[in-house]
Protein backbone atom coordinates (compact mmCIF):
# COMPACT_ATOMS: atom_id res chain seq x y z
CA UNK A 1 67.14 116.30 101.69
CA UNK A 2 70.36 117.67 100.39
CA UNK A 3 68.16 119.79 97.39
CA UNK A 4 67.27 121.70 100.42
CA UNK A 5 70.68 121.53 102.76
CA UNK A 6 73.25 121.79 99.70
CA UNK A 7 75.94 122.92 102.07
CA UNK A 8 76.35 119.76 103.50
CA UNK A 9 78.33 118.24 100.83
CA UNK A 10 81.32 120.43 102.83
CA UNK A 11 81.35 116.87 104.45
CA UNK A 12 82.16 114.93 101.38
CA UNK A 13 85.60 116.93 101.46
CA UNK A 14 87.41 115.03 103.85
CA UNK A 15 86.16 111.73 103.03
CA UNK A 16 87.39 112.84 99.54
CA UNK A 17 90.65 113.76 100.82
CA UNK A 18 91.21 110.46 102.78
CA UNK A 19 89.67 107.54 100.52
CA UNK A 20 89.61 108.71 97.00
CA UNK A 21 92.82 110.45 96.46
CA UNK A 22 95.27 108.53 99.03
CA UNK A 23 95.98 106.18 96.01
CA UNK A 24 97.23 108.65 94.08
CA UNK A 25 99.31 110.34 96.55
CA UNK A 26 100.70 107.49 98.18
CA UNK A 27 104.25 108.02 96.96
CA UNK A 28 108.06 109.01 99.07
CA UNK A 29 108.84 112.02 96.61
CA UNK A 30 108.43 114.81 96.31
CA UNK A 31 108.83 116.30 100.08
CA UNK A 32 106.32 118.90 100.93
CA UNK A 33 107.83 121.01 103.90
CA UNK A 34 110.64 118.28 104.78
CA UNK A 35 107.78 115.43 105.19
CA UNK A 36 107.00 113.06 102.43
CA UNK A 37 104.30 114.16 100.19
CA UNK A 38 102.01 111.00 101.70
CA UNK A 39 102.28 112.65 105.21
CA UNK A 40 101.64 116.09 104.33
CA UNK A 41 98.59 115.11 102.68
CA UNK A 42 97.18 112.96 105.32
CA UNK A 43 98.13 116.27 107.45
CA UNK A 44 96.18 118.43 105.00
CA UNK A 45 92.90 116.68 105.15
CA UNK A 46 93.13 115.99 108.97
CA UNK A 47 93.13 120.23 109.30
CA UNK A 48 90.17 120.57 106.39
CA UNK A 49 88.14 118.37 108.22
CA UNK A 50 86.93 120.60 111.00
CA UNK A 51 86.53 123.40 108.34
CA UNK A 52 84.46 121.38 106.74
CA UNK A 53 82.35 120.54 110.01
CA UNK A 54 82.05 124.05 110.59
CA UNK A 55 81.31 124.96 107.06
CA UNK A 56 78.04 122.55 107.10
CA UNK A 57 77.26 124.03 110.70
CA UNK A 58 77.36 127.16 109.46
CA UNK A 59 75.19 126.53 106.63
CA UNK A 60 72.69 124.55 108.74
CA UNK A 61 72.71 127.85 111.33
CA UNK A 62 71.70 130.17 108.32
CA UNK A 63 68.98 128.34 107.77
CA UNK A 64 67.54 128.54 111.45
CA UNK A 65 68.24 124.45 111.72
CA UNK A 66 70.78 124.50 114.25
């Protein structure tokens, strides 16, 4: 299925951003923007995933599937 819909691995991106790198980023310093880098992250992924959404959608409407 995803040979044929390749554009939905623009979903993979958030749960990327959330479970695979919070380990790593889970730290006080540096500040990003006066919030700790942690927060600014967590803010970072929670605005990529509805471009992300809409990125798959938009694939899926290309191909007449949506």
């Amino acid at each position: 299925m995803l040979k044929k819909r390749p554009h939905l691995l623009w979903l993979l991106v958030p749960y990327g951003l959330y479970l695979v790198a919070l380990p790593l980023v889970n730290r006080l310093r540096p500040t990003v923007a006066g919030l700790p880098f942690l927060f600014f992250w967590l803010l970072l992924a929670t605005l990529a995933t509805p471009l992300a959404v809409w990125l798959a959608w938009r694939g899926d409407r290309k191909r007449g599937r949506a």
